[in-house]
C-alpha atoms as a PDB file:
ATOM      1  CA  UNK A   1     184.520 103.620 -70.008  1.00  0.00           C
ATOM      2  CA  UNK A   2     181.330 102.420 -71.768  1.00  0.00           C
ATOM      3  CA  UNK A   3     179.997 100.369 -68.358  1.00  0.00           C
ATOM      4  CA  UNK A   4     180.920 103.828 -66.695  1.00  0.00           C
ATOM      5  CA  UNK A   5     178.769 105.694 -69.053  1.00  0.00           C
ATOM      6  CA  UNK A   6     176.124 102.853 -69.669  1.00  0.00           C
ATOM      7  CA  UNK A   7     176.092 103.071 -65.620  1.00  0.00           C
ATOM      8  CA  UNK A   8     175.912 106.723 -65.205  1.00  0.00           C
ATOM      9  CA  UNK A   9     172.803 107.106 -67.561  1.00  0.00           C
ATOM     10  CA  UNK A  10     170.851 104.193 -65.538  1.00  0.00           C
ATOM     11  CA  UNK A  11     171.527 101.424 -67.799  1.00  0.00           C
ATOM     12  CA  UNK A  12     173.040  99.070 -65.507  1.00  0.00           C
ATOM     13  CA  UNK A  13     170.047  99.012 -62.786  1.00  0.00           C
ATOM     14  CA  UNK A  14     170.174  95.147 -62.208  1.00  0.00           C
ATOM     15  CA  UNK A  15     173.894  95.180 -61.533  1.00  0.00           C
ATOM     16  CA  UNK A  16     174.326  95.051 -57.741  1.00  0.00           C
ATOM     17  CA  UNK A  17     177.316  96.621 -55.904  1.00  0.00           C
ATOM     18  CA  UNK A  18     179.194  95.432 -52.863  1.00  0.00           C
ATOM     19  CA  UNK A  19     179.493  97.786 -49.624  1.00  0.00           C
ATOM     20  CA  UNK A  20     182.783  99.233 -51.731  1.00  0.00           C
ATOM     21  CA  UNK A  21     180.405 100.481 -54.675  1.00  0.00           C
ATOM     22  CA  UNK A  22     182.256  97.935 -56.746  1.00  0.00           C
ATOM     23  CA  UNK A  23     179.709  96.476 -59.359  1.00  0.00           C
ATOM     24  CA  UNK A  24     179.551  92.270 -59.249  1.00  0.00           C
ATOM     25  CA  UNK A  25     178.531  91.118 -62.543  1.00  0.00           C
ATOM     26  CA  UNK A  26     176.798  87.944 -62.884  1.00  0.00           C
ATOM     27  CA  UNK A  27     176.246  85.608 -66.056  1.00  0.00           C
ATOM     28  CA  UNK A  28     172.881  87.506 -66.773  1.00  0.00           C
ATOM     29  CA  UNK A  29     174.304  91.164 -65.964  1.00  0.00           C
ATOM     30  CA  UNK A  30     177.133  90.652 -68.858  1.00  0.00           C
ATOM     31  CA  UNK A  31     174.247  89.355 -71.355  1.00  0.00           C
ATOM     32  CA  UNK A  32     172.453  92.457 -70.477  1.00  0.00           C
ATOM     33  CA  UNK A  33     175.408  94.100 -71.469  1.00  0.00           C
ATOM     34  CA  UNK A  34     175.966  92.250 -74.721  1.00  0.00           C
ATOM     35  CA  UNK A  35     172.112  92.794 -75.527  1.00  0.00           C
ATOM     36  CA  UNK A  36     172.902  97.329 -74.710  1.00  0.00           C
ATOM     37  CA  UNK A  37     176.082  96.679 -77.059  1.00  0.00           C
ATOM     38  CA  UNK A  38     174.110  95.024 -79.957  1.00  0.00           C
ATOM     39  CA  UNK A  39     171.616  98.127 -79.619  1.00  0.00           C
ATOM     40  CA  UNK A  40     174.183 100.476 -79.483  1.00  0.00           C
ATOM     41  CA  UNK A  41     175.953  99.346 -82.404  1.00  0.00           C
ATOM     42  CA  UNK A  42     173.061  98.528 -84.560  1.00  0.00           C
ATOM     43  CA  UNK A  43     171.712 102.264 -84.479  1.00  0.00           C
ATOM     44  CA  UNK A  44     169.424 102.665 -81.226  1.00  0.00           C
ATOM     45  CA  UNK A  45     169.717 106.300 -79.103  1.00  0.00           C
ATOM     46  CA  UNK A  46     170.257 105.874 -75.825  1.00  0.00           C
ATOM     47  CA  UNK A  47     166.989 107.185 -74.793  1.00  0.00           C
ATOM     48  CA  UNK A  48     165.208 104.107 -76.435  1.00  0.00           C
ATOM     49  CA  UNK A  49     168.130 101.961 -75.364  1.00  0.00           C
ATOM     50  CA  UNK A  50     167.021 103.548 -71.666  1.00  0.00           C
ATOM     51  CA  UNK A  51     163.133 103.268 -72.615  1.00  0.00           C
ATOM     52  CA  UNK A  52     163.281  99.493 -73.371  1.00  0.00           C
ATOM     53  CA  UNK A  53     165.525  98.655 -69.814  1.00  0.00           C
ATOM     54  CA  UNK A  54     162.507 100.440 -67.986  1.00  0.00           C
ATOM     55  CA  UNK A  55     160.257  98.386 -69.855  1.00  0.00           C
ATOM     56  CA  UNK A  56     162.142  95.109 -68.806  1.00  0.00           C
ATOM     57  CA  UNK A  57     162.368  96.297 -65.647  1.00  0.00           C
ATOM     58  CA  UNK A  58     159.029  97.038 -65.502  1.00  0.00           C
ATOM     59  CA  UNK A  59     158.220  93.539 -65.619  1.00  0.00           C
ATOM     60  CA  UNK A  60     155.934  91.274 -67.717  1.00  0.00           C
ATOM     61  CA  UNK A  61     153.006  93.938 -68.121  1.00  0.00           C
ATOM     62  CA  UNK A  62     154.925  95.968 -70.589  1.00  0.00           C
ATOM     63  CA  UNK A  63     155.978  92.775 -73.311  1.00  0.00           C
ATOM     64  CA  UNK A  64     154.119  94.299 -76.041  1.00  0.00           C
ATOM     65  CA  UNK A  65     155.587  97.801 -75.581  1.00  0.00           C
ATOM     66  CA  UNK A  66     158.913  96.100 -75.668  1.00  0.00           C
ATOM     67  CA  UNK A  67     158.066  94.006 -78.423  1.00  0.00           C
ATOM     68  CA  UNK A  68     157.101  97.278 -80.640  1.00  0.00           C
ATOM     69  CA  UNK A  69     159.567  99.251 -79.626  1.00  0.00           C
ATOM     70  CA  UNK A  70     162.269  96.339 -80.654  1.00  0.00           C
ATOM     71  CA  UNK A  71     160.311  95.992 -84.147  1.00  0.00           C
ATOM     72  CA  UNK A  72     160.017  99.603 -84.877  1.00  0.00           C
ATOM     73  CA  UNK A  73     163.856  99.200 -84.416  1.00  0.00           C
ATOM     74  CA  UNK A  74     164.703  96.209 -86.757  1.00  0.00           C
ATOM     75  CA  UNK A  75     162.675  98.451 -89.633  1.00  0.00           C
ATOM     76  CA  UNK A  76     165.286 100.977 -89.022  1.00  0.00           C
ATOM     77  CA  UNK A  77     168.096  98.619 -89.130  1.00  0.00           C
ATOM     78  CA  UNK A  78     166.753  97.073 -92.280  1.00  0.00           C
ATOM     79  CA  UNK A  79     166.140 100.867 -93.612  1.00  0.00           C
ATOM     80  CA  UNK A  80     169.914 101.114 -92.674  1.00  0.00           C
ATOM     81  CA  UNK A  81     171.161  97.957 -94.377  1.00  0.00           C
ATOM     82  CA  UNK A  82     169.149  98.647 -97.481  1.00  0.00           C
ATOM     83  CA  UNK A  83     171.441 102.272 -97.878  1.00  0.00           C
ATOM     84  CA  UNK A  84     174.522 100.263 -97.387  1.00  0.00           C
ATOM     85  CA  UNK A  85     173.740  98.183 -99.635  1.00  0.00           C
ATOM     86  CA  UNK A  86     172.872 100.886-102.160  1.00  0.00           C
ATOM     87  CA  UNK A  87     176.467 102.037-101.036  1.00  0.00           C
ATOM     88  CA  UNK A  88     178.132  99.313-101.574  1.00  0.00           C
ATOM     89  CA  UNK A  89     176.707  98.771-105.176  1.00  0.00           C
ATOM     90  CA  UNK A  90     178.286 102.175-106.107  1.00  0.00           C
ATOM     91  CA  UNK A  91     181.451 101.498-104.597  1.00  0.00           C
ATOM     92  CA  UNK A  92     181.390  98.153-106.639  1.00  0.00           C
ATOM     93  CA  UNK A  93     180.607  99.889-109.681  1.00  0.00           C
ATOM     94  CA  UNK A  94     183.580 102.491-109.442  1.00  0.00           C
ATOM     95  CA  UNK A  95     185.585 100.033-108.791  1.00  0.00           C
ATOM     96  CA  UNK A  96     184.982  97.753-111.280  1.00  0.00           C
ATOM     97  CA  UNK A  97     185.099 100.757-113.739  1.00  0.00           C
ATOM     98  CA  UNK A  98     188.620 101.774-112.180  1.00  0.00           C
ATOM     99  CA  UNK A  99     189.754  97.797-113.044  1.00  0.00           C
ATOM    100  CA  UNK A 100     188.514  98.279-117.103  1.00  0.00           C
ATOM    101  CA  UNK A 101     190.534 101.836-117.244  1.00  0.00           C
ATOM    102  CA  UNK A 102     193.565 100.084-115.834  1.00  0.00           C
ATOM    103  CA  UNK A 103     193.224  96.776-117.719  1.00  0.00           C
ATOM    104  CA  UNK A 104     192.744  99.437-120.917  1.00  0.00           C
ATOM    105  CA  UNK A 105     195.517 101.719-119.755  1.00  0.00           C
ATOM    106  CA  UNK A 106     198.028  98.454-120.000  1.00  0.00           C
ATOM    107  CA  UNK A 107     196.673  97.178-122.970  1.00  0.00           C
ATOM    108  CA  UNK A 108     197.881 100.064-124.393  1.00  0.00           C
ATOM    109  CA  UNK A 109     201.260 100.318-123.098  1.00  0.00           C
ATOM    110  CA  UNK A 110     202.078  96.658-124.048  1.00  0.00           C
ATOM    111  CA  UNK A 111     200.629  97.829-127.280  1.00  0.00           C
ATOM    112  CA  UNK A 112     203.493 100.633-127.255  1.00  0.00           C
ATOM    113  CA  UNK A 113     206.285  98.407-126.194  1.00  0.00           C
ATOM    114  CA  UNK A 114     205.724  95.989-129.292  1.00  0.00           C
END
């Protein structure tokens, strides 16, 4: 479904086709497609995802657009794994406060058993 999609919004313009219409991925096609995932997943919209292909395909002229673009992107991932991390301390917090009430909580009923 995702090469469908990726396909359908002009993502995929190196793959070729046979006569059929059935796409032939090469080597390079399915790191193309590993390189969309890794955007994908790490935060990009599609329309930069789309932006930077046209770039590539653009050719050599546009390295420096592609370059920025890509930057501009890691700041926003590091923006992202800064909050998680922020998340994660609080979850780490509750539940290391969770683990004193419950060590407390059986202190006390070994305390009422003796």
């Amino acid at each position: 479904h995702a090469i469908r999609y990726y396909d359908k919004e002009g993502m995929l313009p190196f793959v070729e086709r046979t006569q059929g219409g059935i796409r032939k991925f090469e080597q390079k096609d399915l790191e193309w497609l590993s390189l969309i995932c890794c955007l994908k997943h790490t935060g990009m919209p599609v329309k930069q995802i789309k932006e930077y292909i046209a770039l590539c395909v653009a050719g050599d002229s546009t390295v420096e657009e592609r370059r920025e673009l890509l930057l501009r992107h890691r700041e926003n991932m590091l923006e992202q794994m800064a909050e998680l991390q922020r998340n994660l301390s609080t979850v780490d917090y509750k539940i290391a406060h969770y683990t004193q009430i419950g060590a407390n909580l059986s202190r006390q009923r070994e305390g009422e058993t003796t």
